[in-house]
N, C-alpha and C. Protein backbone atom coordinates (compact mmCIF):
# COMPACT_ATOMS: atom_id res chain seq x y z
N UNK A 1 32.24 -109.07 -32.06
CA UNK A 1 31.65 -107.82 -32.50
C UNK A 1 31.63 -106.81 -31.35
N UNK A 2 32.13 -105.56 -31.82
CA UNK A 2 32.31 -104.44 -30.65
C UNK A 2 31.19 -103.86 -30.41
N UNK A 3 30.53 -103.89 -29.29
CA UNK A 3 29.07 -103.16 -29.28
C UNK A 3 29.03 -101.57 -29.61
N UNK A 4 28.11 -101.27 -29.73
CA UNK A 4 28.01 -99.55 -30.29
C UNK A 4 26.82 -98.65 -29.42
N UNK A 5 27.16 -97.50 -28.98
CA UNK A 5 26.32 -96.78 -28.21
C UNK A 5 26.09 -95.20 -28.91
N UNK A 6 24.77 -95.40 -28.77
CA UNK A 6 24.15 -93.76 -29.44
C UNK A 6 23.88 -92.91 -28.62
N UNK A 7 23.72 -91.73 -29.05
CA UNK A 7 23.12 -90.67 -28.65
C UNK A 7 22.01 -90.01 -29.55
N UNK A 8 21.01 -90.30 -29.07
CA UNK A 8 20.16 -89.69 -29.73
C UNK A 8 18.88 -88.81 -29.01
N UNK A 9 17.50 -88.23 -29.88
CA UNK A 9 17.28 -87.20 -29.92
C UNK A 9 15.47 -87.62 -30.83
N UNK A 10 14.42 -87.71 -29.57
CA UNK A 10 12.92 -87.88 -29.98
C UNK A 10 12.16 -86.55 -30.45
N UNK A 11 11.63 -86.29 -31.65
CA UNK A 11 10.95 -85.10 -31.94
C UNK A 11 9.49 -85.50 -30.36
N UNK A 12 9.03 -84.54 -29.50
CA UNK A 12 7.77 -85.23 -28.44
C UNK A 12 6.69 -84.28 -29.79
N UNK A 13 5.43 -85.05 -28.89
CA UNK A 13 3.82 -84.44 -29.63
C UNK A 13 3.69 -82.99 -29.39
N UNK A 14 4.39 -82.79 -28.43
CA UNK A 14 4.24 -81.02 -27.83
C UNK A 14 5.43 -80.15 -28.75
N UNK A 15 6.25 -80.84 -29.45
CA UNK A 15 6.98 -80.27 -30.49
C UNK A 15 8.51 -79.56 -29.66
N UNK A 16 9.09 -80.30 -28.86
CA UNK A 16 9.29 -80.44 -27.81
C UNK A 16 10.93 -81.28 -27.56
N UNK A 17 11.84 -81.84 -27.56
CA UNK A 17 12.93 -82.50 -28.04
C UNK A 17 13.64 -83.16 -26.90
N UNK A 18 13.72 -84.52 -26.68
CA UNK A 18 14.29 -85.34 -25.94
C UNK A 18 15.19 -85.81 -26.59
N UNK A 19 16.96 -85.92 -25.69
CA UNK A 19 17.70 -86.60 -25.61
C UNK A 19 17.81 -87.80 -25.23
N UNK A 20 18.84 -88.46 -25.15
CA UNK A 20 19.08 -89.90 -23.99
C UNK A 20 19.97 -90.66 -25.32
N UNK A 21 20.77 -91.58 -24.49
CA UNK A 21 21.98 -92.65 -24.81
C UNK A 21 21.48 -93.72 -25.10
N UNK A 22 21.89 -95.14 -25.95
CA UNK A 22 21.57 -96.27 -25.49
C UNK A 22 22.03 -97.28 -26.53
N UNK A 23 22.34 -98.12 -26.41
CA UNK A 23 22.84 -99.14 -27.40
C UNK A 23 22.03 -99.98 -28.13
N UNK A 24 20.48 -99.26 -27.92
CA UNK A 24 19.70 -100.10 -29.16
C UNK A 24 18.68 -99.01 -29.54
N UNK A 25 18.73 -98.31 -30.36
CA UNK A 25 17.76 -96.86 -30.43
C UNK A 25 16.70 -97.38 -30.89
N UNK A 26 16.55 -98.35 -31.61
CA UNK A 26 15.10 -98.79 -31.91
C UNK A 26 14.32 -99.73 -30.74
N UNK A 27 15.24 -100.54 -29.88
CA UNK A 27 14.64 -100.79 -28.56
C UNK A 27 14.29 -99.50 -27.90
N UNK A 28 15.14 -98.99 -27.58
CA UNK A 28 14.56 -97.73 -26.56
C UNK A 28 13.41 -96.77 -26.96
N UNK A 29 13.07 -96.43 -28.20
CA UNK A 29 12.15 -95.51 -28.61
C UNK A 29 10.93 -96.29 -28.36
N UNK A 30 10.95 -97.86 -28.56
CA UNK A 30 9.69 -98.63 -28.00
C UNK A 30 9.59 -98.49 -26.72
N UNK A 31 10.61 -98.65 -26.29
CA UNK A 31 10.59 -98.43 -24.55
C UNK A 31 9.58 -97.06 -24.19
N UNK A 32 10.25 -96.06 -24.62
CA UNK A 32 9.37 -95.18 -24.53
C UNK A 32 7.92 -94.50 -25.15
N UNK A 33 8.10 -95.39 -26.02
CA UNK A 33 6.42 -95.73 -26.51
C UNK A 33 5.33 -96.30 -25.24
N UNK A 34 6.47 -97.27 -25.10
CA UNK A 34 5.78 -97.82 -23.96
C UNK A 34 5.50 -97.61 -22.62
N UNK A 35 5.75 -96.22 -22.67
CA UNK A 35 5.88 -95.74 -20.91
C UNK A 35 7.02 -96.15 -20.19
N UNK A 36 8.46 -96.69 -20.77
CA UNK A 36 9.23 -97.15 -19.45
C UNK A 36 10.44 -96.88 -19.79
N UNK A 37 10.52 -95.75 -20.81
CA UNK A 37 11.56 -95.11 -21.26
C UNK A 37 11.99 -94.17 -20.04
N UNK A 38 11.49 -93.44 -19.86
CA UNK A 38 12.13 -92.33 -18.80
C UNK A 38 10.67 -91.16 -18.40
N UNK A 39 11.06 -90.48 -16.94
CA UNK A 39 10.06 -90.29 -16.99
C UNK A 39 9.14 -89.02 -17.40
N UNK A 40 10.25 -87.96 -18.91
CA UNK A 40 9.89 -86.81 -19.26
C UNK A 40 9.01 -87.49 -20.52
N UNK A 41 9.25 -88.87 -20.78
CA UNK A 41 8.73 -89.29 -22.03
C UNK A 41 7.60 -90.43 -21.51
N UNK A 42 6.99 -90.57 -20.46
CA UNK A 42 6.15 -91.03 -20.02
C UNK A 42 4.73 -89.60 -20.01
N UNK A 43 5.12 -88.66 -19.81
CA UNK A 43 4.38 -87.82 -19.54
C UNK A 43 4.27 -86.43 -21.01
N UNK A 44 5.34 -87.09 -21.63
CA UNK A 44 4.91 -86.66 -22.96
C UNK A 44 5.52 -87.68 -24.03
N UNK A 45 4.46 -87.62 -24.85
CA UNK A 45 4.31 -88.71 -25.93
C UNK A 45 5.11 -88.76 -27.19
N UNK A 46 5.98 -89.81 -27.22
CA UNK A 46 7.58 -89.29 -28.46
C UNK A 46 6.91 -90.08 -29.58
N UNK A 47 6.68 -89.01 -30.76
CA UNK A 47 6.47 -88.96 -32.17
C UNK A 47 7.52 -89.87 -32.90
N UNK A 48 9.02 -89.00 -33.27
CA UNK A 48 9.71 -90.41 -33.83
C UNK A 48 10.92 -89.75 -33.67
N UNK A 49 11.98 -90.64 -33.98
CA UNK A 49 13.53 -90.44 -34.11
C UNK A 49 13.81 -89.68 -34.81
N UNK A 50 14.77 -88.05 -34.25
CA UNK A 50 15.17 -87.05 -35.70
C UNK A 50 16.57 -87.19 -35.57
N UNK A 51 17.36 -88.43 -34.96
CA UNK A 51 18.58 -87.66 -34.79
C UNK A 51 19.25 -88.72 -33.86
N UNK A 52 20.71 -89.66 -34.59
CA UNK A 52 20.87 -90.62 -33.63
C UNK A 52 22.78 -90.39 -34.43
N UNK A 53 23.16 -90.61 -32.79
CA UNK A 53 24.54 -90.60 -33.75
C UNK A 53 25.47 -91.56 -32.97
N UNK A 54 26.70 -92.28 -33.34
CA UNK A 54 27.23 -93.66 -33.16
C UNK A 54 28.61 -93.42 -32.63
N UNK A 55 28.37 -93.89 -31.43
CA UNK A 55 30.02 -93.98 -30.59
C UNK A 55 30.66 -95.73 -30.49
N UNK A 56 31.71 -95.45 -30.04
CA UNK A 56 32.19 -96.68 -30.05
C UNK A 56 32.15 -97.54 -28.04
N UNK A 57 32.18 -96.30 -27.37
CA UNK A 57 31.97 -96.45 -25.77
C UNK A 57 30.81 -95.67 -25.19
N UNK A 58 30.85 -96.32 -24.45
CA UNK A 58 29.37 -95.51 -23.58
C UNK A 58 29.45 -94.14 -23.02
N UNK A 59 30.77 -93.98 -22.63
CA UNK A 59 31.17 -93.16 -22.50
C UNK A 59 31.35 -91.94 -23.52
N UNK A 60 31.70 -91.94 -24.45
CA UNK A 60 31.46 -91.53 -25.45
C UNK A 60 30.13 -90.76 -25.73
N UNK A 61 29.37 -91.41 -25.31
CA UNK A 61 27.51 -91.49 -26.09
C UNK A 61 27.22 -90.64 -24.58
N UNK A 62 27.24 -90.74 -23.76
CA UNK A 62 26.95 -89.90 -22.80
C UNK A 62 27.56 -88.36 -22.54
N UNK A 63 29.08 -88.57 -22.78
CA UNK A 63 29.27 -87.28 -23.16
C UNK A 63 28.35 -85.78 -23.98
N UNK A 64 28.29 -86.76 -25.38
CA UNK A 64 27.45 -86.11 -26.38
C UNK A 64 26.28 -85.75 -26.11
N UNK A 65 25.21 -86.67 -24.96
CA UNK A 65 24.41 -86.31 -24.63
C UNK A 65 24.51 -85.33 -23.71
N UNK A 66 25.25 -85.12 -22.85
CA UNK A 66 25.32 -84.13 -21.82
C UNK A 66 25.65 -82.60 -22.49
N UNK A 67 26.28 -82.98 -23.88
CA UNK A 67 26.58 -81.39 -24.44
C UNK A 67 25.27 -81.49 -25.02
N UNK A 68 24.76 -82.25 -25.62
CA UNK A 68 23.40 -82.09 -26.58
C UNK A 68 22.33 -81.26 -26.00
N UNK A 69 22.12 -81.67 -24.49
CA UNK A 69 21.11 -81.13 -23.79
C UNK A 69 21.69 -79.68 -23.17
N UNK A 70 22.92 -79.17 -23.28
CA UNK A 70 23.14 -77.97 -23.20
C UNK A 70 22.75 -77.14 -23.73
N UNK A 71 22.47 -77.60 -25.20
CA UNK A 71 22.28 -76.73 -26.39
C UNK A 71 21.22 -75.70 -26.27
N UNK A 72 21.21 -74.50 -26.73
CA UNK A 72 19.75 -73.82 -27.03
C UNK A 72 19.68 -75.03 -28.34
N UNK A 73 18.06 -74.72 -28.12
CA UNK A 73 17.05 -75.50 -28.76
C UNK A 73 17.51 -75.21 -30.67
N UNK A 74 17.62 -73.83 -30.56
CA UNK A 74 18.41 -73.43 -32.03
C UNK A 74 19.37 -74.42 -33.18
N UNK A 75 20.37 -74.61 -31.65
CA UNK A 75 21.27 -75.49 -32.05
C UNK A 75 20.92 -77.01 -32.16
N UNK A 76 20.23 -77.36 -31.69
CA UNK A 76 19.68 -79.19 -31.34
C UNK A 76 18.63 -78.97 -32.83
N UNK A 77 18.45 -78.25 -33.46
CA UNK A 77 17.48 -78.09 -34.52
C UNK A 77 18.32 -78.03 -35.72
N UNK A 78 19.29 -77.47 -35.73
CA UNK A 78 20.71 -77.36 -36.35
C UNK A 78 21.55 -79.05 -36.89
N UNK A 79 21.33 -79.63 -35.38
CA UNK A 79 21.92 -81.16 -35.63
C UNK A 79 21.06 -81.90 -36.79
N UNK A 80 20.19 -81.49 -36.04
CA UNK A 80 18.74 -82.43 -36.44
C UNK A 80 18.98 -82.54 -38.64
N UNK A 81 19.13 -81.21 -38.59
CA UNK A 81 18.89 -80.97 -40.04
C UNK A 81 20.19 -81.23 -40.89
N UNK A 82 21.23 -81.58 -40.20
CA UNK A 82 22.38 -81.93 -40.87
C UNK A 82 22.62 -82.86 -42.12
């Protein structure tokens, strides 16, 4: 089985929008439930998943994230609602 890597995208409590990569999005959103996600989501508190999308390389999934977080906020609201 070929592993799979996301890019995805946390609505925060401050209404507020975090990116980040990872090959288990439902591990990682606990992670950062749990304080040991990263440290913009330690210091603000992630509500839930609006937005996860599926590469085949890591590479891949990081890319997307690096354009994702370019975005005006407009546009990352845009994905979201697709």
């Amino acid at each position: 089985m070929n592993k799979k890597y996301y890019t995805y995208m946390l609505l925060i409590e401050n209404n507020s929008l975090y990116c980040g990569y990872t090959d288990d999005v439902e591990k990682r959103f606990q992670a950062h439930l749990d304080g040991r996600g990263a440290k913009f989501t330690r210091a603000h508190k992630p509500v839930k998943i609006v937005y996860k999308k599926e590469f085949d390389t890591k590479s891949e999934a990081m890319k997307e994230e690096y354009r994702i977080k370019h975005l005006p906020r407009s546009e990352k609201l845009k994905l979201i609602n697709m």
